[in-house]
PDB file of N, CA and C in Angstrom:
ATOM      1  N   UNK A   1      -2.285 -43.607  19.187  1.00  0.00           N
ATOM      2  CA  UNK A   1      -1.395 -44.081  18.165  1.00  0.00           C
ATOM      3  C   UNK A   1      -1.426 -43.079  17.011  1.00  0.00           C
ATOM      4  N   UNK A   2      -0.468 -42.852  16.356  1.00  0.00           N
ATOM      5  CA  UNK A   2      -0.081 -41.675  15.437  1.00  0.00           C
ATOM      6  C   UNK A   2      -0.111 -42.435  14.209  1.00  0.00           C
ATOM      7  N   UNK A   3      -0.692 -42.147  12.941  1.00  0.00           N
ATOM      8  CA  UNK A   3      -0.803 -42.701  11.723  1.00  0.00           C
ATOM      9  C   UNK A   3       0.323 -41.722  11.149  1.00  0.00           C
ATOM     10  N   UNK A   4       1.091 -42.757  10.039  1.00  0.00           N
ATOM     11  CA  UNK A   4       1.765 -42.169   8.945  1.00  0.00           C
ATOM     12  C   UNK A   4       0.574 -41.475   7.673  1.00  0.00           C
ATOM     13  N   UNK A   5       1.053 -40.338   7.217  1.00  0.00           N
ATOM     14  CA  UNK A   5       0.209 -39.907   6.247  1.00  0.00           C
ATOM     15  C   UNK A   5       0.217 -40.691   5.260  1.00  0.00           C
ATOM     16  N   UNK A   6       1.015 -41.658   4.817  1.00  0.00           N
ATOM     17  CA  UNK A   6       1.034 -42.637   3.792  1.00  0.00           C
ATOM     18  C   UNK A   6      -0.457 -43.260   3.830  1.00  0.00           C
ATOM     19  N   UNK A   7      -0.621 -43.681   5.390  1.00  0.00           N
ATOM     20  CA  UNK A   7      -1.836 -44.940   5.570  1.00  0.00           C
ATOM     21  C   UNK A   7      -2.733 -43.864   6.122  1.00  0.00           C
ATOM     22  N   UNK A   8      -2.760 -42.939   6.472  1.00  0.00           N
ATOM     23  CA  UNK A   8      -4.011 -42.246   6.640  1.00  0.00           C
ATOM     24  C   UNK A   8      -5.064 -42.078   5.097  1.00  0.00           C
ATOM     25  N   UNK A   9      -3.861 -41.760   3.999  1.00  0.00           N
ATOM     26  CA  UNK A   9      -4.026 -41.248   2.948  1.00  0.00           C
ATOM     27  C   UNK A   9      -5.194 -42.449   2.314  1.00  0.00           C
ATOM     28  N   UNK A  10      -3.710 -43.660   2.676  1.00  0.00           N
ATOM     29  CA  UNK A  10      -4.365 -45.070   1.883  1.00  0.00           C
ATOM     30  C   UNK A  10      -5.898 -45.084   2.598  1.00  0.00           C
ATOM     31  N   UNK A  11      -5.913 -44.992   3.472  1.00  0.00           N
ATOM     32  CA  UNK A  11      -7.418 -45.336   4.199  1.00  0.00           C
ATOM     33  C   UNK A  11      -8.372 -44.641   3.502  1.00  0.00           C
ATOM     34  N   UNK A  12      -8.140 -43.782   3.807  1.00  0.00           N
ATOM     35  CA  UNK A  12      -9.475 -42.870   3.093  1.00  0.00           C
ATOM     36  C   UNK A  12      -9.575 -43.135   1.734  1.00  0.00           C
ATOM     37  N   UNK A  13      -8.485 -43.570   0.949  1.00  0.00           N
ATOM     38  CA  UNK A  13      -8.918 -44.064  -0.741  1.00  0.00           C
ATOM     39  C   UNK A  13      -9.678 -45.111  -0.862  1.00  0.00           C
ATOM     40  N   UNK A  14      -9.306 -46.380  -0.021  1.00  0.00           N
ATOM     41  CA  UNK A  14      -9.523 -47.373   0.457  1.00  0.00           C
ATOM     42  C   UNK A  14     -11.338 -47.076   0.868  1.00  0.00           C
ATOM     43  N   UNK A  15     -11.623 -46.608   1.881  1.00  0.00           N
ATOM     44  CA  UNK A  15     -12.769 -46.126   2.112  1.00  0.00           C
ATOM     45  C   UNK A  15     -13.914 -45.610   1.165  1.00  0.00           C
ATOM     46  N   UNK A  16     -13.340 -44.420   0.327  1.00  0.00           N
ATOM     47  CA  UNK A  16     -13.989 -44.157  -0.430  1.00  0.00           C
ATOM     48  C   UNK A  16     -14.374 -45.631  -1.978  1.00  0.00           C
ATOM     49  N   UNK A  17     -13.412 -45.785  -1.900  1.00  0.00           N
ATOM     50  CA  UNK A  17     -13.707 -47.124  -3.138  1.00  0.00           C
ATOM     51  C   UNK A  17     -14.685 -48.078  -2.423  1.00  0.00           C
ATOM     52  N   UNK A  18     -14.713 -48.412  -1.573  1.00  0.00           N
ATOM     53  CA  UNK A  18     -15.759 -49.219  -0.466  1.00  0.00           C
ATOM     54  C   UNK A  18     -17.054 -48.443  -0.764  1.00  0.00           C
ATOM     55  N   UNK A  19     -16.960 -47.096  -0.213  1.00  0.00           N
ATOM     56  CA  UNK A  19     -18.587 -46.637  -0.360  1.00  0.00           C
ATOM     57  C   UNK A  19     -18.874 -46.142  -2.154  1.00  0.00           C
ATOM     58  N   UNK A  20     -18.335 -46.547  -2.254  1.00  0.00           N
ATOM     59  CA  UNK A  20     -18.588 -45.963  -4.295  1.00  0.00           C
ATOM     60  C   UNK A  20     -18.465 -47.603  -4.763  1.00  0.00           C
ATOM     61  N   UNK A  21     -18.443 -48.776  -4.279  1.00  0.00           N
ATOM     62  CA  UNK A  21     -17.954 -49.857  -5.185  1.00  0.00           C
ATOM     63  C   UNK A  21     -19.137 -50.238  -5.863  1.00  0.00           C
ATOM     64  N   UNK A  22     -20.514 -49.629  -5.986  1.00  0.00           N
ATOM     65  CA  UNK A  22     -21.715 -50.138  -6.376  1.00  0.00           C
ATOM     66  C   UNK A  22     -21.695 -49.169  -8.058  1.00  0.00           C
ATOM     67  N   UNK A  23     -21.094 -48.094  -7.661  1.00  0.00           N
ATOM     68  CA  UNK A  23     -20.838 -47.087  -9.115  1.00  0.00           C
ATOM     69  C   UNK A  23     -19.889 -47.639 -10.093  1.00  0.00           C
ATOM     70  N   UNK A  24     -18.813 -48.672  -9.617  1.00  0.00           N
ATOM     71  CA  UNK A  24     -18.110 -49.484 -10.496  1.00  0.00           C
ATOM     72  C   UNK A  24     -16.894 -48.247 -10.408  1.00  0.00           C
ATOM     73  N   UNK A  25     -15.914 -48.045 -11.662  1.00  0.00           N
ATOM     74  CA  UNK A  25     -14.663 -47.512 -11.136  1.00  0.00           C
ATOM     75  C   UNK A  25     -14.905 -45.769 -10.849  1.00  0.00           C
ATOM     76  N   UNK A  26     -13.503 -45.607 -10.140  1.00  0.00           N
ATOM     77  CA  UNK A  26     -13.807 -44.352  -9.914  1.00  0.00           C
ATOM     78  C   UNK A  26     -12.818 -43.721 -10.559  1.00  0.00           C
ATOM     79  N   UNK A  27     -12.843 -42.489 -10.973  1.00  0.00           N
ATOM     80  CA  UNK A  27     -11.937 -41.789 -11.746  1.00  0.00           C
ATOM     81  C   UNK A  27     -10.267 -41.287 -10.463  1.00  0.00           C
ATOM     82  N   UNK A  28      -9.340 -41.189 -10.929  1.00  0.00           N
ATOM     83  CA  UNK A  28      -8.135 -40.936  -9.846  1.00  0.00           C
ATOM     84  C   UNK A  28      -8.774 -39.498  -9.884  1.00  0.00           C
ATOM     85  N   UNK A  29      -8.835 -38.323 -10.564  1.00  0.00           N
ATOM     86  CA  UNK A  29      -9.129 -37.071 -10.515  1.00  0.00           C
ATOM     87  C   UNK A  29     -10.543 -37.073  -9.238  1.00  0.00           C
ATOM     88  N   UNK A  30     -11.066 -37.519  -9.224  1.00  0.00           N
ATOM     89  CA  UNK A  30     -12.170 -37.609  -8.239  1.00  0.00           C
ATOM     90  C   UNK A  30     -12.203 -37.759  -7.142  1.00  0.00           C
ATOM     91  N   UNK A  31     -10.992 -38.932  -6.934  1.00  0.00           N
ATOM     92  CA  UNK A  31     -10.932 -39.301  -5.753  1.00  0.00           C
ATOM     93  C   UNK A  31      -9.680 -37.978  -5.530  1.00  0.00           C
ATOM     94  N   UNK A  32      -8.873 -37.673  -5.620  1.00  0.00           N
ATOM     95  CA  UNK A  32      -7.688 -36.972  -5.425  1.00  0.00           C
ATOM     96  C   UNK A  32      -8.918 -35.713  -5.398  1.00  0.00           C
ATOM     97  N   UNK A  33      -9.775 -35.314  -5.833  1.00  0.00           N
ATOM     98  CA  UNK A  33     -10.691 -33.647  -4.958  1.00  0.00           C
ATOM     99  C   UNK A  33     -11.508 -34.083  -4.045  1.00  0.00           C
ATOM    100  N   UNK A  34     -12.194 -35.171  -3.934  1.00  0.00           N
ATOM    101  CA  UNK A  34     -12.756 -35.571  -2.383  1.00  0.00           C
ATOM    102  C   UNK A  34     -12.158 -35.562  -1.636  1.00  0.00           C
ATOM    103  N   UNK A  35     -11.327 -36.351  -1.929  1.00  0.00           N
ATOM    104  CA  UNK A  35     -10.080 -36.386  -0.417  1.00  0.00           C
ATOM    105  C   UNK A  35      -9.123 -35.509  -0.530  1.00  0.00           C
ATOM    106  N   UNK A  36      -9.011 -34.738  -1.411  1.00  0.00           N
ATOM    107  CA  UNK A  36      -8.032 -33.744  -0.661  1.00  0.00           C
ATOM    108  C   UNK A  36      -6.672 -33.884  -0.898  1.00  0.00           C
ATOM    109  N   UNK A  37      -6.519 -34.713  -1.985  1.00  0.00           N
ATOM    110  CA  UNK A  37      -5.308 -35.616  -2.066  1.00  0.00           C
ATOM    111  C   UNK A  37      -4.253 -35.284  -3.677  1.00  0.00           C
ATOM    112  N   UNK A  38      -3.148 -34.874  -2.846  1.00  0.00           N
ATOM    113  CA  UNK A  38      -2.426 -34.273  -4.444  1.00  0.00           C
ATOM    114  C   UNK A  38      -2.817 -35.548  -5.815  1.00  0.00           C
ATOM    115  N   UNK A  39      -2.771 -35.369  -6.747  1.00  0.00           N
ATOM    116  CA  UNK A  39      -3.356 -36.598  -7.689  1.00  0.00           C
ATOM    117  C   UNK A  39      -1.715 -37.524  -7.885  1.00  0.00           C
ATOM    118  N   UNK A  40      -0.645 -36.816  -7.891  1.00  0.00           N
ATOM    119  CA  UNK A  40       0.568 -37.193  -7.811  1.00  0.00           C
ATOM    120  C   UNK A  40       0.793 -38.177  -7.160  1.00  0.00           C
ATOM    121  N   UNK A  41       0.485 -37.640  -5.814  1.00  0.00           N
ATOM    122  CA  UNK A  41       0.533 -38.836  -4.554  1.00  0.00           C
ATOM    123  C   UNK A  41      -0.165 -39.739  -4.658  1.00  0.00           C
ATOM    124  N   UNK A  42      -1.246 -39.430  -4.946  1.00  0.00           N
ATOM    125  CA  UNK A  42      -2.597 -40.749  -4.898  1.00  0.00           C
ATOM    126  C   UNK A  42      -2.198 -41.564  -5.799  1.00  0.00           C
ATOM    127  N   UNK A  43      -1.833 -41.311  -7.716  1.00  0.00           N
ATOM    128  CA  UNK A  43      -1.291 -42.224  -7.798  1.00  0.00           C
ATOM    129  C   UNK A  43      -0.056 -43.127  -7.435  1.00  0.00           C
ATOM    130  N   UNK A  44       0.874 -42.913  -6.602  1.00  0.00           N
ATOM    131  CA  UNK A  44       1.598 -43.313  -5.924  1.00  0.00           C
ATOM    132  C   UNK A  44       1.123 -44.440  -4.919  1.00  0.00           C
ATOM    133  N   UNK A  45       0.498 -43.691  -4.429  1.00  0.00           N
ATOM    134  CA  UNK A  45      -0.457 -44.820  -2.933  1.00  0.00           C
ATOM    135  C   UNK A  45      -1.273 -45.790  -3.798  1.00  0.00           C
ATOM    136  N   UNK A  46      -1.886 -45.491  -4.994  1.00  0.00           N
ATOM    137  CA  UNK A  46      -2.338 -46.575  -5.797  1.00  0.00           C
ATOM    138  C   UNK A  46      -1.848 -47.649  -6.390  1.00  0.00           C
ATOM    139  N   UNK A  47      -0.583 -47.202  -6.541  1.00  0.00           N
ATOM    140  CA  UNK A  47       1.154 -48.031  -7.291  1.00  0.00           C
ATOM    141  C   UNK A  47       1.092 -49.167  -6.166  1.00  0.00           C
ATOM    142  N   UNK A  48       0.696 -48.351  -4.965  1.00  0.00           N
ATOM    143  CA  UNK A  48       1.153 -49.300  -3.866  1.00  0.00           C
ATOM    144  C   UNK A  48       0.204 -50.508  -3.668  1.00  0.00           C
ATOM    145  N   UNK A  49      -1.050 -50.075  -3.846  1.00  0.00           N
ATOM    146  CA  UNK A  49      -2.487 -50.772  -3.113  1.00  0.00           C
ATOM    147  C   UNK A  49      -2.375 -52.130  -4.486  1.00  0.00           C
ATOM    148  N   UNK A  50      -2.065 -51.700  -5.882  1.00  0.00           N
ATOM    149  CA  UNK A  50      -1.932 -52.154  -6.892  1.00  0.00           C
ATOM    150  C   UNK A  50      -1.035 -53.208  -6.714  1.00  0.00           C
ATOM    151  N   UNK A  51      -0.362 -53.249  -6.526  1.00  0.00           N
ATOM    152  CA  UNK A  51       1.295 -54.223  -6.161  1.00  0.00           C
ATOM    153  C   UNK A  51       0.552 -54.917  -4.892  1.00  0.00           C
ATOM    154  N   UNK A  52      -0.194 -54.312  -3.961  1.00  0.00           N
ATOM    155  CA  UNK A  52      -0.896 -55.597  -2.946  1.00  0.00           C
ATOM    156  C   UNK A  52      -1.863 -56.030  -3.115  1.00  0.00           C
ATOM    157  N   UNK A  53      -2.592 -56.000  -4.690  1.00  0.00           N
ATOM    158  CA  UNK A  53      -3.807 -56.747  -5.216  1.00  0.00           C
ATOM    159  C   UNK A  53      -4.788 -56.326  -4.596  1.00  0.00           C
ATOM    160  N   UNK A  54      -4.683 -55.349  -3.934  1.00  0.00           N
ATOM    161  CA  UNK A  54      -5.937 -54.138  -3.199  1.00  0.00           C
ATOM    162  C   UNK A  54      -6.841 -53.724  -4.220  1.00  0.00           C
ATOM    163  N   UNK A  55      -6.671 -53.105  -5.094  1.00  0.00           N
ATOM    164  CA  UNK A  55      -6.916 -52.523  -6.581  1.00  0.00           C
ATOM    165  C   UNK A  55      -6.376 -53.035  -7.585  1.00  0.00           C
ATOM    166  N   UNK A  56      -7.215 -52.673  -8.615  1.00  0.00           N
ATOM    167  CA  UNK A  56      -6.898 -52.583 -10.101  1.00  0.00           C
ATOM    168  C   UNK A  56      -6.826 -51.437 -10.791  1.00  0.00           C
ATOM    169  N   UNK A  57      -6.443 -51.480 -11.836  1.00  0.00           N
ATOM    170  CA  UNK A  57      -6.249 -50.457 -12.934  1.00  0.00           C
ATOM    171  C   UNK A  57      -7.474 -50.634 -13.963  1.00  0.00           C
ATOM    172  N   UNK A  58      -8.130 -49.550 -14.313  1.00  0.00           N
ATOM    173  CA  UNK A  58      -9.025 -49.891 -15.780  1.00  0.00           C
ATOM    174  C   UNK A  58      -8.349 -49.164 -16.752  1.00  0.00           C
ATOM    175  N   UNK A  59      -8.291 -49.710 -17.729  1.00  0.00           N
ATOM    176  CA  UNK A  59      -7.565 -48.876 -18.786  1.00  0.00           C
ATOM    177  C   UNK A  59      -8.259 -47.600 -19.706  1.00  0.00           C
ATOM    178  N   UNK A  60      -8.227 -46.857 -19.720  1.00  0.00           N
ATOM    179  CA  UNK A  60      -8.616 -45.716 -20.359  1.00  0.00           C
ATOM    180  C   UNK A  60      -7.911 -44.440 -19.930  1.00  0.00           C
ATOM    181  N   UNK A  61      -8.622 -43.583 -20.607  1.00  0.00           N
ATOM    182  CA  UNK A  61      -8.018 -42.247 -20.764  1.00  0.00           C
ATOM    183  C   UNK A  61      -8.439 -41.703 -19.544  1.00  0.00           C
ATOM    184  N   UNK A  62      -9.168 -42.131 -18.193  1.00  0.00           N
ATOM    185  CA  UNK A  62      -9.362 -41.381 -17.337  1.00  0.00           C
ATOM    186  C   UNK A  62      -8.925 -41.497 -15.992  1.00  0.00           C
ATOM    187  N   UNK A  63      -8.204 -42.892 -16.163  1.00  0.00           N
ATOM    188  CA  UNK A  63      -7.750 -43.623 -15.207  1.00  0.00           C
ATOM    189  C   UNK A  63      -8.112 -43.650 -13.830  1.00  0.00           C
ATOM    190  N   UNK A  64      -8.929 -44.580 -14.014  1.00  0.00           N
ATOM    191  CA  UNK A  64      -9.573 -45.362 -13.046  1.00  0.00           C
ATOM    192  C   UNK A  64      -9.555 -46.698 -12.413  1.00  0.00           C
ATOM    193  N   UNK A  65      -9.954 -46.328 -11.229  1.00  0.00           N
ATOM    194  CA  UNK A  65      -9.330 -47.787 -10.005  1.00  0.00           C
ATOM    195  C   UNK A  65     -10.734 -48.172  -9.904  1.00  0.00           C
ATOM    196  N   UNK A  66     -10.426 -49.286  -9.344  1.00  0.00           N
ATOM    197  CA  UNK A  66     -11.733 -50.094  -8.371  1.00  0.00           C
ATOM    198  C   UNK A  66     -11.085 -51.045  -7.735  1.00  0.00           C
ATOM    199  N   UNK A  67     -12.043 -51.636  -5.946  1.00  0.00           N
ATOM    200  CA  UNK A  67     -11.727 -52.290  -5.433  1.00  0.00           C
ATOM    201  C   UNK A  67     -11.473 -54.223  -6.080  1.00  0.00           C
ATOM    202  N   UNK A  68     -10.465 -54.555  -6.043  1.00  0.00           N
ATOM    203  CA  UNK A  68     -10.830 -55.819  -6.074  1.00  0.00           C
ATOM    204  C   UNK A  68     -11.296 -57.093  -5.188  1.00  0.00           C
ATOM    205  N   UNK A  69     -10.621 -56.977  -4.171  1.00  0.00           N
ATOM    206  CA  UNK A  69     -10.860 -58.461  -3.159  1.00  0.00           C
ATOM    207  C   UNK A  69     -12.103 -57.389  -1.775  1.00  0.00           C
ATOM    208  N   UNK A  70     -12.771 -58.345  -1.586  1.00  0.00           N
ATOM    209  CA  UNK A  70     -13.643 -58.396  -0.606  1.00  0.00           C
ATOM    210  C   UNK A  70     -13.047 -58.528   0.562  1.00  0.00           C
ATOM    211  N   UNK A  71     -13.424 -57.256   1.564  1.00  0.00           N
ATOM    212  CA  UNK A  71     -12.744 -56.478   2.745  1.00  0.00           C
ATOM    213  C   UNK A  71     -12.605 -57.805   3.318  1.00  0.00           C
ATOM    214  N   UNK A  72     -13.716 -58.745   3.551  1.00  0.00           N
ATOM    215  CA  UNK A  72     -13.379 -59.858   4.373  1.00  0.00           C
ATOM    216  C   UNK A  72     -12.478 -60.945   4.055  1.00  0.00           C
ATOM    217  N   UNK A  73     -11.472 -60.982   2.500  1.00  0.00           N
ATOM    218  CA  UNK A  73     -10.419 -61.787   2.769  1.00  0.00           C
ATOM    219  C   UNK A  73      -9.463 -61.046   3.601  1.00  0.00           C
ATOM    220  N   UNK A  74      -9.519 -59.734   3.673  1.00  0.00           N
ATOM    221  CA  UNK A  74      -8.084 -59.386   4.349  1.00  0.00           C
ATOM    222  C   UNK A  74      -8.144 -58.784   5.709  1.00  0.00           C
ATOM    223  N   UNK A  75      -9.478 -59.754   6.040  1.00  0.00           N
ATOM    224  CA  UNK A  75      -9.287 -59.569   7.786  1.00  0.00           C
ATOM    225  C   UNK A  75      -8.536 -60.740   8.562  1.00  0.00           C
ATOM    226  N   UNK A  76      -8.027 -60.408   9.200  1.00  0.00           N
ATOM    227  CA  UNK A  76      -7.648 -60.957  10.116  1.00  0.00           C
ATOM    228  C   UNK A  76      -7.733 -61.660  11.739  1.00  0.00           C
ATOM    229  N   UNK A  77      -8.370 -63.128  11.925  1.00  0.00           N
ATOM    230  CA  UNK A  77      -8.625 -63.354  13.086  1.00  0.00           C
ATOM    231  C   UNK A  77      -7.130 -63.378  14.485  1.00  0.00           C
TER     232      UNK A  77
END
């Protein structure tokens, strides 16, 4: 199965906020040089995750996300 780069992208943000959620938020600049990820786009894919209550926004000058809901509401049996 072939992933869209949209959700490859989302995954790995997604991922990384999972293994960092104990550091509390993460900066967008941070995540956009780990992953590899134009910062443009990422916030874009964040616009998105944001609008599906995936994430939040913290307000400051450095703009930063963190996960909100626990992976296990949005599994699916």
């Amino acid at each position: 199965m072939k992933l869209s780069t949209k959700t490859r992208y989302g995954t790995r943000i997604l991922i990384e906020l999972a293994l960092k959620i104990d550091q509390g938020a993460i900066q967008v600049s941070k995540i956009a040089s780990s992953q590899k990820i134009p910062v443009k786009y990422l916030e874009q894919l964040l616009r998105t995750l944001k609008l599906a209550g995936i994430v939040k926004s913290v307000r400051g000058p450095t703009r930063e996300r963190l996960l909100v809901k626990d992976a296990e509401e949005h599994t699916q049996v």
